[in-house]
PDB file of N, CA and C in Angstrom:
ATOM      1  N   UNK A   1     118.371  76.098 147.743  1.00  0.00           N
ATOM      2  CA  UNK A   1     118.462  76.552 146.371  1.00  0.00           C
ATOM      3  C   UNK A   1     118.453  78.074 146.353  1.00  0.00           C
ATOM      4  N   UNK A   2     119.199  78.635 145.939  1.00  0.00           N
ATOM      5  CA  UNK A   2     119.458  79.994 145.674  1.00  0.00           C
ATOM      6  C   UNK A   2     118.925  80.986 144.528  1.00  0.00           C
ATOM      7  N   UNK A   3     118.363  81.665 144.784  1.00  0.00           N
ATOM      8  CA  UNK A   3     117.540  83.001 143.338  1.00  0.00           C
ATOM      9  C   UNK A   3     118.311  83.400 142.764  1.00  0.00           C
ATOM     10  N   UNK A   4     118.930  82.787 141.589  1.00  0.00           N
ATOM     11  CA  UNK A   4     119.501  84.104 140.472  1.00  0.00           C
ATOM     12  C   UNK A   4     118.945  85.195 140.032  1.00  0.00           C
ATOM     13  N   UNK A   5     119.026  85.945 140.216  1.00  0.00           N
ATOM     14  CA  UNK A   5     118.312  87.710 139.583  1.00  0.00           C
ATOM     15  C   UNK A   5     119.394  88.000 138.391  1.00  0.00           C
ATOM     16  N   UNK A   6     118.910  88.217 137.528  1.00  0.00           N
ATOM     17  CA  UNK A   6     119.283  88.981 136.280  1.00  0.00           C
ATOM     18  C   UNK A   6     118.882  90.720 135.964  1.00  0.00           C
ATOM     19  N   UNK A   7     120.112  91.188 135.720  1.00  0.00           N
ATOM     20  CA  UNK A   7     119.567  92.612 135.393  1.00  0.00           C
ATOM     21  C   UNK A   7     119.527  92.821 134.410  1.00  0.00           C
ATOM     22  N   UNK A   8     118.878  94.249 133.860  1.00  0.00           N
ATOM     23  CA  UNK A   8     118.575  93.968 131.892  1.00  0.00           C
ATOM     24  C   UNK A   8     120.092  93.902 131.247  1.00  0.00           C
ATOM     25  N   UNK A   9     121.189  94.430 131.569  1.00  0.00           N
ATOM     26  CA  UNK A   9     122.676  93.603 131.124  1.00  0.00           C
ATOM     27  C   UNK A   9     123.088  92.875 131.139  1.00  0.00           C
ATOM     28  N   UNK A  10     122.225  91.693 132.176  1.00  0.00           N
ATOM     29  CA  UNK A  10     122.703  90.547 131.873  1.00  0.00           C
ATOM     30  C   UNK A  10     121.474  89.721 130.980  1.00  0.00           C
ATOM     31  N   UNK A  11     120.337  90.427 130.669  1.00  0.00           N
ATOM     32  CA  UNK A  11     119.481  89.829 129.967  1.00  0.00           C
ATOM     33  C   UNK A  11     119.402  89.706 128.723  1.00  0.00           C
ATOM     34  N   UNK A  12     120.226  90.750 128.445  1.00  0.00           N
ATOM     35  CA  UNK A  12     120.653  91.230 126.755  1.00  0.00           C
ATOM     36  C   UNK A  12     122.099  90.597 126.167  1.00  0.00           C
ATOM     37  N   UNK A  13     122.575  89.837 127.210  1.00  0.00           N
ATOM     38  CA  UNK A  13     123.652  89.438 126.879  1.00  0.00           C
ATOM     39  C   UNK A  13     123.356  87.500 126.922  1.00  0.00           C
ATOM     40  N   UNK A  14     122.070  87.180 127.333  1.00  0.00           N
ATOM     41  CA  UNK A  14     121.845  85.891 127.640  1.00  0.00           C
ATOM     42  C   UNK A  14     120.683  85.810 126.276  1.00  0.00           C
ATOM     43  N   UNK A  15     119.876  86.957 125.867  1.00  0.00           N
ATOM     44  CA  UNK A  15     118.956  87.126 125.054  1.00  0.00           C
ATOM     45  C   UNK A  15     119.607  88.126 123.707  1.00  0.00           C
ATOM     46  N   UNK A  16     119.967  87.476 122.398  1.00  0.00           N
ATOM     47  CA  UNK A  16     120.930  88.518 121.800  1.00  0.00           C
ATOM     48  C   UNK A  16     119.911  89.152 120.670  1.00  0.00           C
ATOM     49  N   UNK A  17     118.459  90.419 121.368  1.00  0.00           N
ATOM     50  CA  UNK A  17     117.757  91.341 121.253  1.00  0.00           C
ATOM     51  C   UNK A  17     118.238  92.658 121.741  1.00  0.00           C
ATOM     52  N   UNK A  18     117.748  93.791 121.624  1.00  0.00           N
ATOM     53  CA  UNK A  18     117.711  94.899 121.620  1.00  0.00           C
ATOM     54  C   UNK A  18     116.756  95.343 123.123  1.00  0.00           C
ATOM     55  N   UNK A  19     117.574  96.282 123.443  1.00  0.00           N
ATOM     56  CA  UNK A  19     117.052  97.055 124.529  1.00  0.00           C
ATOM     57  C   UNK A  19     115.349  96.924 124.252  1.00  0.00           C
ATOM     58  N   UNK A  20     115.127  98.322 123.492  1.00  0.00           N
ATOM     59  CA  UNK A  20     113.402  98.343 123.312  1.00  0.00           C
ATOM     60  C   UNK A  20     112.959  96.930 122.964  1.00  0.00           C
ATOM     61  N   UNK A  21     113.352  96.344 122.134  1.00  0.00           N
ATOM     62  CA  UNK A  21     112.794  94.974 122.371  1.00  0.00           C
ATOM     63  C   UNK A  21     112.271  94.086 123.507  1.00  0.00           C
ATOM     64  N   UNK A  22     112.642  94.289 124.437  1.00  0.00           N
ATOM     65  CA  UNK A  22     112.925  94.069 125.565  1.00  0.00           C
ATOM     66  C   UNK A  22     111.898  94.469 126.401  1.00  0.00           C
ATOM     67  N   UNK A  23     111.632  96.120 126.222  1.00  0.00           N
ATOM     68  CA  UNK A  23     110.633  96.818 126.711  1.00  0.00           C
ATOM     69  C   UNK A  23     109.788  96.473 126.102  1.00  0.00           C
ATOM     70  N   UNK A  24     109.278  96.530 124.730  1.00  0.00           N
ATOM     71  CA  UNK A  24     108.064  96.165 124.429  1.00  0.00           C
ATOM     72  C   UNK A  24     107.774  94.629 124.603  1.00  0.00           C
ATOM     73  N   UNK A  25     108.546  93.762 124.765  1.00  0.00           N
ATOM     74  CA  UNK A  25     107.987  92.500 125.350  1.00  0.00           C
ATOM     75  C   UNK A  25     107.928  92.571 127.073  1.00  0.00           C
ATOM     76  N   UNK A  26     108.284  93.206 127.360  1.00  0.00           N
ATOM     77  CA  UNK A  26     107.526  93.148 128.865  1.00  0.00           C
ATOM     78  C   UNK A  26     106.743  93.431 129.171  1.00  0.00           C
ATOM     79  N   UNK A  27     106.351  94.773 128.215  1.00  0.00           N
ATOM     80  CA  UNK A  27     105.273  95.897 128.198  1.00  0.00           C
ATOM     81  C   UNK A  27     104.072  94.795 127.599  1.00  0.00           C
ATOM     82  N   UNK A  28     104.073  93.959 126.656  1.00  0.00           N
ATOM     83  CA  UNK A  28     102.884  93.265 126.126  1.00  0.00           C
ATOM     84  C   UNK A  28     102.395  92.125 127.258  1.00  0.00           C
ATOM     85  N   UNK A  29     103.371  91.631 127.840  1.00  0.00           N
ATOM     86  CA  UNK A  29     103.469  90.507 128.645  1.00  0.00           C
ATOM     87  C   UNK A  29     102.588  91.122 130.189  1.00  0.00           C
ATOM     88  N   UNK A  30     102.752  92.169 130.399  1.00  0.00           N
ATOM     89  CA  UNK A  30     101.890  92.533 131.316  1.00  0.00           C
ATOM     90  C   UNK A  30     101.034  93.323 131.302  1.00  0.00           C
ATOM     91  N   UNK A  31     100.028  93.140 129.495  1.00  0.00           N
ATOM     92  CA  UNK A  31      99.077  94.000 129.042  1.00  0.00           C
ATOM     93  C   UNK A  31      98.320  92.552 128.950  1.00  0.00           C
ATOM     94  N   UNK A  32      99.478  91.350 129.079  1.00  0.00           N
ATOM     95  CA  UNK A  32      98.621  89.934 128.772  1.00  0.00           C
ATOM     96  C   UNK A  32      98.947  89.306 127.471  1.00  0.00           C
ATOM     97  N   UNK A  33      99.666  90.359 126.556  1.00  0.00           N
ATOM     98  CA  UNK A  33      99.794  89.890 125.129  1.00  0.00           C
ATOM     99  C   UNK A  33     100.884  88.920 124.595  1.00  0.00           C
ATOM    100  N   UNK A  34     101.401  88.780 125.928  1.00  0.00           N
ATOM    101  CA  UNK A  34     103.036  88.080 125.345  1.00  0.00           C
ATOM    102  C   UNK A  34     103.720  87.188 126.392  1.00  0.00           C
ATOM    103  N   UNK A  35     104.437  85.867 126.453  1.00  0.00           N
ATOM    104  CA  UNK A  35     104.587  85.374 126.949  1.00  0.00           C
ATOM    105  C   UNK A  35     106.071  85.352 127.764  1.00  0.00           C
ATOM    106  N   UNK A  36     106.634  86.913 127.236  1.00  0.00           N
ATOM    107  CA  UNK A  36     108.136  87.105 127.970  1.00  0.00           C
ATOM    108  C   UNK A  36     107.643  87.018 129.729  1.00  0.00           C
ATOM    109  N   UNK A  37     109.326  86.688 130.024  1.00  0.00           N
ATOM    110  CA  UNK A  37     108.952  86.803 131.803  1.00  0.00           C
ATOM    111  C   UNK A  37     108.909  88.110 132.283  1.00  0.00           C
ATOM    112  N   UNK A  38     107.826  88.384 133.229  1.00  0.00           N
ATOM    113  CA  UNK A  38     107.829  89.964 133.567  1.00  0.00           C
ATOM    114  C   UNK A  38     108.391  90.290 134.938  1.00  0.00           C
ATOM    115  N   UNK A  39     109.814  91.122 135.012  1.00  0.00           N
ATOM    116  CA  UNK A  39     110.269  91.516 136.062  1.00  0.00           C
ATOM    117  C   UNK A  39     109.561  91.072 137.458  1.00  0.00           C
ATOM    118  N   UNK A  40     110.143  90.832 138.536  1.00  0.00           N
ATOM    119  CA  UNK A  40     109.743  91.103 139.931  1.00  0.00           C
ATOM    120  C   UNK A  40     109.948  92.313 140.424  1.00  0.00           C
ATOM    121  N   UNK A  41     110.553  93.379 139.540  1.00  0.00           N
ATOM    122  CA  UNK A  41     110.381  94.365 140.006  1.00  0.00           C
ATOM    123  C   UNK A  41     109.132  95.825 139.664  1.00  0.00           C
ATOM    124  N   UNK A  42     109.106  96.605 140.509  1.00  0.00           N
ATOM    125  CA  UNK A  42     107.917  97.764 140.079  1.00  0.00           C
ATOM    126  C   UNK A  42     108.364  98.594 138.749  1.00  0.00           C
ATOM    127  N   UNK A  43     107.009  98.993 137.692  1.00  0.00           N
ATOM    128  CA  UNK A  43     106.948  99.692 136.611  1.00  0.00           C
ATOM    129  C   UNK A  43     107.921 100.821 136.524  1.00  0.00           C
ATOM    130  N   UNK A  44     108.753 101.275 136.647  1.00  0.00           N
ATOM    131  CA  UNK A  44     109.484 102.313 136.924  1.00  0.00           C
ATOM    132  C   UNK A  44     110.739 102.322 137.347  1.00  0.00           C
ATOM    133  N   UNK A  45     110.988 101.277 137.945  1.00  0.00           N
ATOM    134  CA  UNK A  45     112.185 100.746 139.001  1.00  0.00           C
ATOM    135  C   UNK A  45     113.054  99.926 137.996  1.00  0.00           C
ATOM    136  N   UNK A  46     114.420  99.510 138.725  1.00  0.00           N
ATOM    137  CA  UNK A  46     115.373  99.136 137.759  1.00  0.00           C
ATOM    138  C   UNK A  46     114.913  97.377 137.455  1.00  0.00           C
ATOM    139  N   UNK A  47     114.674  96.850 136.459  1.00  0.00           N
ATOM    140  CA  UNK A  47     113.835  95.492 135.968  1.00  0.00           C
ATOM    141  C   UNK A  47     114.780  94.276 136.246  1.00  0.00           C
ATOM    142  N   UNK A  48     114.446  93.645 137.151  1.00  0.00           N
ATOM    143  CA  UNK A  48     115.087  92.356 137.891  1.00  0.00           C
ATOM    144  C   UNK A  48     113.887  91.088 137.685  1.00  0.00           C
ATOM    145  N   UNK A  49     115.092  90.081 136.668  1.00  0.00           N
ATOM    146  CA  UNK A  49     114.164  88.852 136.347  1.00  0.00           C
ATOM    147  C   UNK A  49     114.821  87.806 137.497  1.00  0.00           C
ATOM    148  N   UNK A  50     114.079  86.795 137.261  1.00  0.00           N
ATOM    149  CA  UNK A  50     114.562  85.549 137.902  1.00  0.00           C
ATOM    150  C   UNK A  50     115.360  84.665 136.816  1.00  0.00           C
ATOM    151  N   UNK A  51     116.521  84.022 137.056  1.00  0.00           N
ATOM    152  CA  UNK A  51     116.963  84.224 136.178  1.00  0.00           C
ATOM    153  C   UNK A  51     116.331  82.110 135.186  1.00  0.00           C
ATOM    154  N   UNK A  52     116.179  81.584 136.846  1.00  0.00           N
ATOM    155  CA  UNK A  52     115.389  80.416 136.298  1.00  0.00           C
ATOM    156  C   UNK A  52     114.030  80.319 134.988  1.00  0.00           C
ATOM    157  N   UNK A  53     113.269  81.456 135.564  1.00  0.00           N
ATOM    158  CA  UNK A  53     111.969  81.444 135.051  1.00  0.00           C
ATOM    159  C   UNK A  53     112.347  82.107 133.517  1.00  0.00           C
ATOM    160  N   UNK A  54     113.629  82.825 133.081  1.00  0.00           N
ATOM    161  CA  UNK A  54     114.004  83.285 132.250  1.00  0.00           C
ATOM    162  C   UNK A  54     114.791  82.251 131.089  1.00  0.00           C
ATOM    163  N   UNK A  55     115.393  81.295 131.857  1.00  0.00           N
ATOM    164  CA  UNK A  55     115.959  80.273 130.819  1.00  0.00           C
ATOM    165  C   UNK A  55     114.956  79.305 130.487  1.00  0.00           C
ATOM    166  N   UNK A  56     114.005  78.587 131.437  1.00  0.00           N
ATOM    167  CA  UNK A  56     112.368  78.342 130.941  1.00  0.00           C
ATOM    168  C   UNK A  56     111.997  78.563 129.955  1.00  0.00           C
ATOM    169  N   UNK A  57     112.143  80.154 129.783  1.00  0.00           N
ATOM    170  CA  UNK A  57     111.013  81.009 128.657  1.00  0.00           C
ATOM    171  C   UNK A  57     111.479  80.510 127.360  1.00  0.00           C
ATOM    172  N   UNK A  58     113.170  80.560 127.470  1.00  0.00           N
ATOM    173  CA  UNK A  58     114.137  80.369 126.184  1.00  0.00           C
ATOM    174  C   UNK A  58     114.151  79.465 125.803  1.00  0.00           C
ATOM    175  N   UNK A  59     114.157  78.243 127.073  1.00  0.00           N
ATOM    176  CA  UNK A  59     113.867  76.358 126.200  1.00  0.00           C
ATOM    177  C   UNK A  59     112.629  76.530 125.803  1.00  0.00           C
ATOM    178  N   UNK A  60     111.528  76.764 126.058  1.00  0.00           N
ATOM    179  CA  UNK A  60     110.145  76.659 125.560  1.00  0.00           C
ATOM    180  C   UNK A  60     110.507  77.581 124.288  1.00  0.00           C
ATOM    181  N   UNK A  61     110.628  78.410 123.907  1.00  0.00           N
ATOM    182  CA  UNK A  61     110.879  79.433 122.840  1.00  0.00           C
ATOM    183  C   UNK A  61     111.560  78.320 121.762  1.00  0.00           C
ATOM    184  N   UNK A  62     112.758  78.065 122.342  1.00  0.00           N
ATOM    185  CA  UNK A  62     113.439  77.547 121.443  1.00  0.00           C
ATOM    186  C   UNK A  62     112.880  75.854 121.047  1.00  0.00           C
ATOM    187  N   UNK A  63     112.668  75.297 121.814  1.00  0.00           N
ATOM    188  CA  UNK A  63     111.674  74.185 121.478  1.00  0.00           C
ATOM    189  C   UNK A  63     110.287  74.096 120.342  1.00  0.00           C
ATOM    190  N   UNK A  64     109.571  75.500 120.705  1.00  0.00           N
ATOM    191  CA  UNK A  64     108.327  75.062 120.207  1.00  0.00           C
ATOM    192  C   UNK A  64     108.705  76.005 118.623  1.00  0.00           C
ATOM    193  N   UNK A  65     107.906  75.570 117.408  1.00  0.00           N
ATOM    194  CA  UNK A  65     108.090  75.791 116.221  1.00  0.00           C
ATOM    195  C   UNK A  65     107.052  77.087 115.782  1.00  0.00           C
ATOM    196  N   UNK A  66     107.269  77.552 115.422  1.00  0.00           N
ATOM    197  CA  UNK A  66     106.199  79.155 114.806  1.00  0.00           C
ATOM    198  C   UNK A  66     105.053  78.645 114.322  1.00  0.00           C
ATOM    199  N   UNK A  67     104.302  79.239 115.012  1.00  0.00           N
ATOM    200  CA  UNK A  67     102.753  79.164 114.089  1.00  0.00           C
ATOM    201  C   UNK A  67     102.676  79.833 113.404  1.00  0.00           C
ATOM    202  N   UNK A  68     103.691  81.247 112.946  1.00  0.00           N
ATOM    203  CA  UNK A  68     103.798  82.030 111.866  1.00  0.00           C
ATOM    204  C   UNK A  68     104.226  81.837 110.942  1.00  0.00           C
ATOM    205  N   UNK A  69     104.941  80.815 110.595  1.00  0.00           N
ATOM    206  CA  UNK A  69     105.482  79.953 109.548  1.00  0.00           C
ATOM    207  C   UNK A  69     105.017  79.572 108.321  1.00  0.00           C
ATOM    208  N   UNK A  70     104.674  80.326 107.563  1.00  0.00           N
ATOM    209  CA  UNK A  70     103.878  79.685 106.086  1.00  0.00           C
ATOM    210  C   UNK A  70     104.246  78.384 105.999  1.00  0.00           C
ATOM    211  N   UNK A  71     103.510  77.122 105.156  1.00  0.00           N
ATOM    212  CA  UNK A  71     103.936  76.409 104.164  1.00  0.00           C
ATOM    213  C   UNK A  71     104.750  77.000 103.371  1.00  0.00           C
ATOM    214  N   UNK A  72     105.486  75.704 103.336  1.00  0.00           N
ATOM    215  CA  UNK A  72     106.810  76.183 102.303  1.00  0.00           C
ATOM    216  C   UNK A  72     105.910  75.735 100.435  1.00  0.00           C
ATOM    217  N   UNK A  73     106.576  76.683  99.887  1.00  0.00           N
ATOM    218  CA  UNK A  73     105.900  76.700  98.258  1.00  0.00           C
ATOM    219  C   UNK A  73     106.880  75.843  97.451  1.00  0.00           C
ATOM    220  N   UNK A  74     106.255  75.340  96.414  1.00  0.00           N
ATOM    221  CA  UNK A  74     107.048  74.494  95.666  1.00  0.00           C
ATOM    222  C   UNK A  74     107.598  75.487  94.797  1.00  0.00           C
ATOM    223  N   UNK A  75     108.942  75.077  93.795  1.00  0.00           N
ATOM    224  CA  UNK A  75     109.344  76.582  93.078  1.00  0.00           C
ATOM    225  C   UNK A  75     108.405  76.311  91.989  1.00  0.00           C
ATOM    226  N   UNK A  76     107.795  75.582  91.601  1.00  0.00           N
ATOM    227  CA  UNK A  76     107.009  75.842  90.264  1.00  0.00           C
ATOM    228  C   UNK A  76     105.698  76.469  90.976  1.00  0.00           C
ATOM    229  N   UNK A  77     104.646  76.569  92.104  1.00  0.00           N
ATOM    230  CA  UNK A  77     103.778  77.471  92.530  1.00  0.00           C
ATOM    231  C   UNK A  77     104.985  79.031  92.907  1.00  0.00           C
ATOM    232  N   UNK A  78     105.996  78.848  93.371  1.00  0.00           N
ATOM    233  CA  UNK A  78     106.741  80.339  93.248  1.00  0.00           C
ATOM    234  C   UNK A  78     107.257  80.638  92.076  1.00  0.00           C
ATOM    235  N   UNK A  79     106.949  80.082  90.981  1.00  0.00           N
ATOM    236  CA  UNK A  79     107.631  80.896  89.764  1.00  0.00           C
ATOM    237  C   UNK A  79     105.848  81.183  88.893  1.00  0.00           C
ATOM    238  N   UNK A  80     105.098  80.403  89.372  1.00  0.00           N
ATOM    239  CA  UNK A  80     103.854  80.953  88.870  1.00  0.00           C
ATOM    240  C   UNK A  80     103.528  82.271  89.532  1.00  0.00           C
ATOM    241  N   UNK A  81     103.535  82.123  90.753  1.00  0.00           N
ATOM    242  CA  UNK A  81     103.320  83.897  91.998  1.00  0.00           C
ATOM    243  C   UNK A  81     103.821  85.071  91.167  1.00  0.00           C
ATOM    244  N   UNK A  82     105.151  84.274  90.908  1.00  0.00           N
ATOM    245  CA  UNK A  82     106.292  85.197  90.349  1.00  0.00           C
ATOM    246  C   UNK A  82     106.072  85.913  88.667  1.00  0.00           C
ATOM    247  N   UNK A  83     105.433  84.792  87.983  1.00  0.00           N
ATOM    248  CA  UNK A  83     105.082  85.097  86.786  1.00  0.00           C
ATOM    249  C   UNK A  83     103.427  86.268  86.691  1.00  0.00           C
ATOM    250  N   UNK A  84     102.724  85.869  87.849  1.00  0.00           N
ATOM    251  CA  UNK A  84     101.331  86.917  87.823  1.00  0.00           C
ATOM    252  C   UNK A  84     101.639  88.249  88.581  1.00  0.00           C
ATOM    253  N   UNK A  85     102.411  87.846  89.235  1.00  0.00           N
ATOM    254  CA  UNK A  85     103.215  89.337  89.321  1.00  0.00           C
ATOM    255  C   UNK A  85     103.621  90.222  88.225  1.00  0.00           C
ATOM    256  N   UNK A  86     104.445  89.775  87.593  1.00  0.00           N
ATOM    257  CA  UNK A  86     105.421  90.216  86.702  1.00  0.00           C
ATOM    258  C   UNK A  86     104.428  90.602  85.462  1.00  0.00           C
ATOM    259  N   UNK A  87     103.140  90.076  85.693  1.00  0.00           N
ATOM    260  CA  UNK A  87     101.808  90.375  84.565  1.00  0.00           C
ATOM    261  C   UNK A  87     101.343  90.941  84.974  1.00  0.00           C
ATOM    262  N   UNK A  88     100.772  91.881  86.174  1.00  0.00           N
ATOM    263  CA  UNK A  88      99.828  92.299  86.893  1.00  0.00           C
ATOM    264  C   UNK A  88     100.405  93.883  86.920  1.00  0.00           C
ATOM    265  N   UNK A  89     102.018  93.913  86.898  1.00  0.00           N
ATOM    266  CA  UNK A  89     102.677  95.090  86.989  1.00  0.00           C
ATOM    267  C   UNK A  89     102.906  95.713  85.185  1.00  0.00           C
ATOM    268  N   UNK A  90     102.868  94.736  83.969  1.00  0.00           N
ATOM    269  CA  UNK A  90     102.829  95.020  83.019  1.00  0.00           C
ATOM    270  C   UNK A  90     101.574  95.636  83.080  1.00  0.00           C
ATOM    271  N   UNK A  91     100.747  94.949  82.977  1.00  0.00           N
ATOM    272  CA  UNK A  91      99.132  95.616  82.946  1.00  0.00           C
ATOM    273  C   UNK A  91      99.281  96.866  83.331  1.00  0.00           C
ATOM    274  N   UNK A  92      99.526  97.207  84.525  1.00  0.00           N
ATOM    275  CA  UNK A  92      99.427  98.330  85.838  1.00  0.00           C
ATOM    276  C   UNK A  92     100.434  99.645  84.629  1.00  0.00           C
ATOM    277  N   UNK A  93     101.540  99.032  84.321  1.00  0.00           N
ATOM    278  CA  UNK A  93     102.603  99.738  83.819  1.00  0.00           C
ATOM    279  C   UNK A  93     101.185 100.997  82.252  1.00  0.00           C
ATOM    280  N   UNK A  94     101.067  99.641  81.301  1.00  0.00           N
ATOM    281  CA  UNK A  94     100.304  99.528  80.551  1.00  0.00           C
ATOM    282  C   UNK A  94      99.051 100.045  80.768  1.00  0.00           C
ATOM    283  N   UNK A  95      98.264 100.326  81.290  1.00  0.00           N
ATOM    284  CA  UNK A  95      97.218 101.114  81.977  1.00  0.00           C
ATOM    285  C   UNK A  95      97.262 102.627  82.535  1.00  0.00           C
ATOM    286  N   UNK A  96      98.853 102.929  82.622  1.00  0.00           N
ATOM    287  CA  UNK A  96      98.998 104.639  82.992  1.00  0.00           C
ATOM    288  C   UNK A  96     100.115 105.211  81.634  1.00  0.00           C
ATOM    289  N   UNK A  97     100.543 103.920  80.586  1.00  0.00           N
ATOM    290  CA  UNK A  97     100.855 104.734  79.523  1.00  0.00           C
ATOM    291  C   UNK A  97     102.472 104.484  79.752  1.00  0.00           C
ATOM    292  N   UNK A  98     102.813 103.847  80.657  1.00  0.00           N
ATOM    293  CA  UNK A  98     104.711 103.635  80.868  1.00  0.00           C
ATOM    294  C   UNK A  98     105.035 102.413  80.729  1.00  0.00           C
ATOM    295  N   UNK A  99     105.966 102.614  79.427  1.00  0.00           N
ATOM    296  CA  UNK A  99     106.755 101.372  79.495  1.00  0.00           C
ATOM    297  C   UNK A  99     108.093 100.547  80.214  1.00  0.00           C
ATOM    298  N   UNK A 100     108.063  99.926  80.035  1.00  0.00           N
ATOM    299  CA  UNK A 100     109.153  99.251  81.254  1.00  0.00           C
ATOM    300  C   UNK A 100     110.330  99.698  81.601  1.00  0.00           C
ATOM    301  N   UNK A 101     110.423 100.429  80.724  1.00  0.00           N
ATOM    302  CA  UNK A 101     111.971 101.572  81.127  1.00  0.00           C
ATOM    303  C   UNK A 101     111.992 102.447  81.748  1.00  0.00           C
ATOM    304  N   UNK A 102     110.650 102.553  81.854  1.00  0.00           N
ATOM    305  CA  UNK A 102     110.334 104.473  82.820  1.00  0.00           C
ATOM    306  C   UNK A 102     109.654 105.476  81.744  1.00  0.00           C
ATOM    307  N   UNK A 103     110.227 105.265  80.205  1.00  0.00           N
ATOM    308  CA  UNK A 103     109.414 106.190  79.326  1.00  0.00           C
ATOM    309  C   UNK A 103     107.915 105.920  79.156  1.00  0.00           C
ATOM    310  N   UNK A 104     107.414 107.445  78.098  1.00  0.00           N
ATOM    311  CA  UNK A 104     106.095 106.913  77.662  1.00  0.00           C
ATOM    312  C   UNK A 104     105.699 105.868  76.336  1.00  0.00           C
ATOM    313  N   UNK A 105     104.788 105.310  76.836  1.00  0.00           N
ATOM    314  CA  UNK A 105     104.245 104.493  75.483  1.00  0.00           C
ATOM    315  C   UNK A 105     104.161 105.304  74.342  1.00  0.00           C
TER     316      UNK A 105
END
């Protein structure tokens, strides 16, 4: 079985992110914070992945679902959000003397 190595041009073209992106997920990943694959190569040196352990990362990525993900809102709790908003900024408006146009009260 043979090692594919990937270089960051071919990583950006298999991963469709941004350079610094890139850096700062490697950079977290070997601070411990992040689960990108981190080069076999040294801090400084030109960054060579494997290219197995790299398509891994992407089925697991793409498999597992966000824990950042709110519940989704019903539109009648988003038109209530929407309505104490839209009261909270009258007040606010109403409290420094400006009415909704930009003039003064």
């Amino acid at each position: 079985m043979t090692q594919r190595i990937l270089r960051i041009e071919e990583l950006l073209a298999l991963i469709p992110v941004s350079r610094p992106t890139i850096d700062r997920w490697t950079r977290e990943a070997r601070e411990g914070r992040g689960d990108f694959p981190i080069p076999f190569s040294a801090p400084g040196r030109r960054m060579l992945w494997d290219a197995h352990v790299v398509e891994r990362w992407l089925e697991n990525r793409n498999n597992a679902t966000s824990p950042h993900a709110p519940p989704a809102k019903s539109a009648k709790q988003q038109a209530r959000e929407f309505a104490a908003r839209q009261e909270a900024a009258r007040q606010t408006l109403a409290r420094h003397g400006i009415n909704r146009k930009g003039g003064e009260l």
